[in-house]
C-alpha atoms as a PDB file:
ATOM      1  CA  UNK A   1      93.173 145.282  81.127  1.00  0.00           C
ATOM      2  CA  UNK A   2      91.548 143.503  84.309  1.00  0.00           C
ATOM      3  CA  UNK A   3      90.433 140.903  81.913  1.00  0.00           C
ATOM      4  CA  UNK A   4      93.396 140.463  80.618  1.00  0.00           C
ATOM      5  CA  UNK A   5      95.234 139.926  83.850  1.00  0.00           C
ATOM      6  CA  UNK A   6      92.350 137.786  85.332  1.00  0.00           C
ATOM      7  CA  UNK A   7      92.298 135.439  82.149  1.00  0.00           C
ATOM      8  CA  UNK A   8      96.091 135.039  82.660  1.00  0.00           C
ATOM      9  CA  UNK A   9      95.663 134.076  85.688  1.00  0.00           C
ATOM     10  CA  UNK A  10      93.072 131.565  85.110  1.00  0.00           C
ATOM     11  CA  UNK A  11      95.265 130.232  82.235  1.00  0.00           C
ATOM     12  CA  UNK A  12      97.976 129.945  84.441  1.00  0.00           C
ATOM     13  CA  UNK A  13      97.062 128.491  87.521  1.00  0.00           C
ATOM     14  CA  UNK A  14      94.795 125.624  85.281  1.00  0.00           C
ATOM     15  CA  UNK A  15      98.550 124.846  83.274  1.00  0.00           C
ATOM     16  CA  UNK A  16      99.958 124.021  87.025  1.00  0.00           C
ATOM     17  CA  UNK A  17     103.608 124.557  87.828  1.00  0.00           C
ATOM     18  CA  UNK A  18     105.515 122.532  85.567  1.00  0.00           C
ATOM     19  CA  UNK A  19     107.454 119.613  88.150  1.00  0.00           C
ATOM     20  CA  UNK A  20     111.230 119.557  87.957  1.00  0.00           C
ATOM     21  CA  UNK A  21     112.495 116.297  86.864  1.00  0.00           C
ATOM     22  CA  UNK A  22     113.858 114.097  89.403  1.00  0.00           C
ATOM     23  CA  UNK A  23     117.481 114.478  90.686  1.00  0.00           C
ATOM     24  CA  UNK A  24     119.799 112.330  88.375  1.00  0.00           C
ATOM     25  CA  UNK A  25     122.629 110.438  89.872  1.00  0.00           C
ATOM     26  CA  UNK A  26     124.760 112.994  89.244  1.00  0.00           C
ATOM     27  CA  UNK A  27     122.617 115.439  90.895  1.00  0.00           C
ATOM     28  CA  UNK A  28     122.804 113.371  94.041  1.00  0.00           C
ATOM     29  CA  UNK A  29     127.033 113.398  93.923  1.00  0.00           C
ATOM     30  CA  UNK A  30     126.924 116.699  93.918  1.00  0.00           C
ATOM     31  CA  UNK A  31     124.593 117.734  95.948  1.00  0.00           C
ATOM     32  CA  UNK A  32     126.355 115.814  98.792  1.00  0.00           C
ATOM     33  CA  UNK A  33     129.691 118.080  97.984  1.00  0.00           C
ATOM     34  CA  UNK A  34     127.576 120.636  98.327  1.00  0.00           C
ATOM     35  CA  UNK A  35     126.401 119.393 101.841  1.00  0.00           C
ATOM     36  CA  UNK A  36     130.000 118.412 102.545  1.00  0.00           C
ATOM     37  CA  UNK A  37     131.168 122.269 101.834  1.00  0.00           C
ATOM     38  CA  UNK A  38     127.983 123.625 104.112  1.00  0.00           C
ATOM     39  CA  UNK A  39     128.756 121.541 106.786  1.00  0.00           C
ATOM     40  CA  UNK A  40     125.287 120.232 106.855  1.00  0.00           C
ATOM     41  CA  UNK A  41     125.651 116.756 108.117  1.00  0.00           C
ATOM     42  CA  UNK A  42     121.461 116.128 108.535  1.00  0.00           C
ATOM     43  CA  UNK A  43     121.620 116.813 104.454  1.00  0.00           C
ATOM     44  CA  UNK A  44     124.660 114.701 103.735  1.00  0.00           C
ATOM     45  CA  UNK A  45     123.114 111.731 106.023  1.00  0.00           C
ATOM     46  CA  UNK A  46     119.895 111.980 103.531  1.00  0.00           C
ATOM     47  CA  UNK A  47     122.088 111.896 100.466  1.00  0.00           C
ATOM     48  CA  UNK A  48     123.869 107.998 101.177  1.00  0.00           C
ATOM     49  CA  UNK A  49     122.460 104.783 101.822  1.00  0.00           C
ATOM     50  CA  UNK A  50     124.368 104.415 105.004  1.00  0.00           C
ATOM     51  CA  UNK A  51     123.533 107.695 107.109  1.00  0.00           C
ATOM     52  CA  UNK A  52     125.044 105.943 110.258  1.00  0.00           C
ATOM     53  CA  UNK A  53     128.084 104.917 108.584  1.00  0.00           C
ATOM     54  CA  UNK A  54     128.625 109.010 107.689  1.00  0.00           C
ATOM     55  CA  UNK A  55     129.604 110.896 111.160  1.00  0.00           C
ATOM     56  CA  UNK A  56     129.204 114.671 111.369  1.00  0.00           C
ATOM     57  CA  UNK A  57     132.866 114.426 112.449  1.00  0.00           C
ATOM     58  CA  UNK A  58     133.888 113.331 109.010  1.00  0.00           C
ATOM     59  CA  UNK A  59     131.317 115.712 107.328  1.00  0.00           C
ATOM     60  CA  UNK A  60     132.690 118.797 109.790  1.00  0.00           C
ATOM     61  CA  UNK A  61     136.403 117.717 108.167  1.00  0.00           C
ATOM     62  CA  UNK A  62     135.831 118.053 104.875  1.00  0.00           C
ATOM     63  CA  UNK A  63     133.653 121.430 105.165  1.00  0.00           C
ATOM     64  CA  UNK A  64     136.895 122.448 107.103  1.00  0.00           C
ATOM     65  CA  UNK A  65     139.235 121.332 103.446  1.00  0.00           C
ATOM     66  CA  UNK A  66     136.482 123.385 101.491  1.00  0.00           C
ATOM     67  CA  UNK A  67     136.699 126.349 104.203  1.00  0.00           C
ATOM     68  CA  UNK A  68     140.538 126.583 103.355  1.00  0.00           C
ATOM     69  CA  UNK A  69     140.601 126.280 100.226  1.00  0.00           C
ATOM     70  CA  UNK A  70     142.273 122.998  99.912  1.00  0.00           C
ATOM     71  CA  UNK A  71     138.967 121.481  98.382  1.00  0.00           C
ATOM     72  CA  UNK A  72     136.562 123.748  95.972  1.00  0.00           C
ATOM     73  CA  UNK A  73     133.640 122.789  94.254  1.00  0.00           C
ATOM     74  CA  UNK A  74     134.543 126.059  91.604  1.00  0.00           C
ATOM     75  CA  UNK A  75     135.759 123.849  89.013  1.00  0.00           C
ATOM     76  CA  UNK A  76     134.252 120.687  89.651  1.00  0.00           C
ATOM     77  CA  UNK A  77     132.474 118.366  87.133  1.00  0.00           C
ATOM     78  CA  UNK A  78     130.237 115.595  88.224  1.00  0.00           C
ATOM     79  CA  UNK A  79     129.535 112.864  85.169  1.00  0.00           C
ATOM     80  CA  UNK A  80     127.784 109.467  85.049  1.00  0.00           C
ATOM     81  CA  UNK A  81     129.860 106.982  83.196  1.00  0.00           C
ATOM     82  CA  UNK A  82     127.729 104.500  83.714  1.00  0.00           C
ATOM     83  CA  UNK A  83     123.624 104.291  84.578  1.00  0.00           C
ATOM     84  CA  UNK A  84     121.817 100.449  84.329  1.00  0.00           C
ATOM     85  CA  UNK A  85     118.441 100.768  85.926  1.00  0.00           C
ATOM     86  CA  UNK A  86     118.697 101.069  89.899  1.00  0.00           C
ATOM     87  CA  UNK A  87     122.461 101.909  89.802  1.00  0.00           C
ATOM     88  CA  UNK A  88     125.008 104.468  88.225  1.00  0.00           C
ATOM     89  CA  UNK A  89     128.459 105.160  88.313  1.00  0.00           C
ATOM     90  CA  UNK A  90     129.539 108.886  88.645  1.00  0.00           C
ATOM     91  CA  UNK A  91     132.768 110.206  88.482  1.00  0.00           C
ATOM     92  CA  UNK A  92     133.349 113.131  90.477  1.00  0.00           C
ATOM     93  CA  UNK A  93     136.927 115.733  89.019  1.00  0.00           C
ATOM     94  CA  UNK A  94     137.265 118.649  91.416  1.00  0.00           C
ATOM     95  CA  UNK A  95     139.519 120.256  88.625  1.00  0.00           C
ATOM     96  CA  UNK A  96     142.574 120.067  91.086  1.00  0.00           C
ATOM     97  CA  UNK A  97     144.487 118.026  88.714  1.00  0.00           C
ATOM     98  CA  UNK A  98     144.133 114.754  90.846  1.00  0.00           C
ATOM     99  CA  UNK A  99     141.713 113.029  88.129  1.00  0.00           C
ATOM    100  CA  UNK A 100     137.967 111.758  88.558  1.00  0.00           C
ATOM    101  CA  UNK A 101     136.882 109.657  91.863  1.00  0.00           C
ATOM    102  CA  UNK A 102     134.289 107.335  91.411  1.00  0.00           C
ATOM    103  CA  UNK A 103     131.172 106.828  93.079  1.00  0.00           C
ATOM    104  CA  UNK A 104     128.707 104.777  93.111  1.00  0.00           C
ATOM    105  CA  UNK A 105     125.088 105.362  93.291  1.00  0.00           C
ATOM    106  CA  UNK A 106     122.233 103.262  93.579  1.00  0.00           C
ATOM    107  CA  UNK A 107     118.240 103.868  93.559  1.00  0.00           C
ATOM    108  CA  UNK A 108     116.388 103.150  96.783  1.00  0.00           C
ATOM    109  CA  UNK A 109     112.792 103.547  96.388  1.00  0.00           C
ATOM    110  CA  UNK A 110     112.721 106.054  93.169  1.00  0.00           C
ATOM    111  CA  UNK A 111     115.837 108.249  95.589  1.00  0.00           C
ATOM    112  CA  UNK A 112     119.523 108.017  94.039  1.00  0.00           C
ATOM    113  CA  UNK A 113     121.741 107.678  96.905  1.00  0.00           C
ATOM    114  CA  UNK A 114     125.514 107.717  97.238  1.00  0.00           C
ATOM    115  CA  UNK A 115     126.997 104.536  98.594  1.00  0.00           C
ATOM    116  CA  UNK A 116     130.406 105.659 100.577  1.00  0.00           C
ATOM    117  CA  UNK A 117     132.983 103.261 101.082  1.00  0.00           C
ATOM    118  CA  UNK A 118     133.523 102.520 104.263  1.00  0.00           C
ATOM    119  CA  UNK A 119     136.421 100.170 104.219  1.00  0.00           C
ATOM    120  CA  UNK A 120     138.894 102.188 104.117  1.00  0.00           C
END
């Protein structure tokens, strides 16, 4: 039975951890709702291509929507509609009956990032 075990684990760590794909532009989207419901503004900043253009005022604001309820990520759905090489589309549906949001992505040294727009 020592064998056994021992051989596994000689099998095992030889076959290496299989690595998880890289995050897809969709991936990234969502993964910055998720920062934006945590409150974690250091994660949000590393998710866009502007972190300086993305204050941890605005990021604090929108945990506070998710916080009350008036923004959940329950029944959200995050799709790319539309992926060329180094950028993507995604559209982002919270399920609130509002319809998608777009948002653009782009890749920035093999990293999707979000680009917010900040002309608003």
């Amino acid at each position: 039975m020592r064998r056994l075990v021992a051989g596994l684990i000689v099998v095992l760590t030889a076959c290496g951890p299989d690595k998880a794909p890289a995050p897809g532009p969709a991936d990234r989207v969502e993964s910055l709702f998720r920062a934006y419901e945590s409150g974690d503004c250091t994660q949000a900043k590393s998710l866009v291509t502007r972190p300086d253009d993305l204050p941890c005022e605005q990021v604090d604001s929108i945990a506070r929507l998710f916080e009350t309820g008036r923004l959940s990520l329950e029944d959200a759905t995050f799709t790319v509609t539309d992926e060329g090489g180094e950028s993507a589309a995604v559209d982002v549906d919270l399920g609130d009956g509002e319809g998608p949001a777009p948002y653009d992505v782009v890749k920035i040294d093999g990293e999707w990032l979000v680009e917010l727009d900040t002309s608003a």
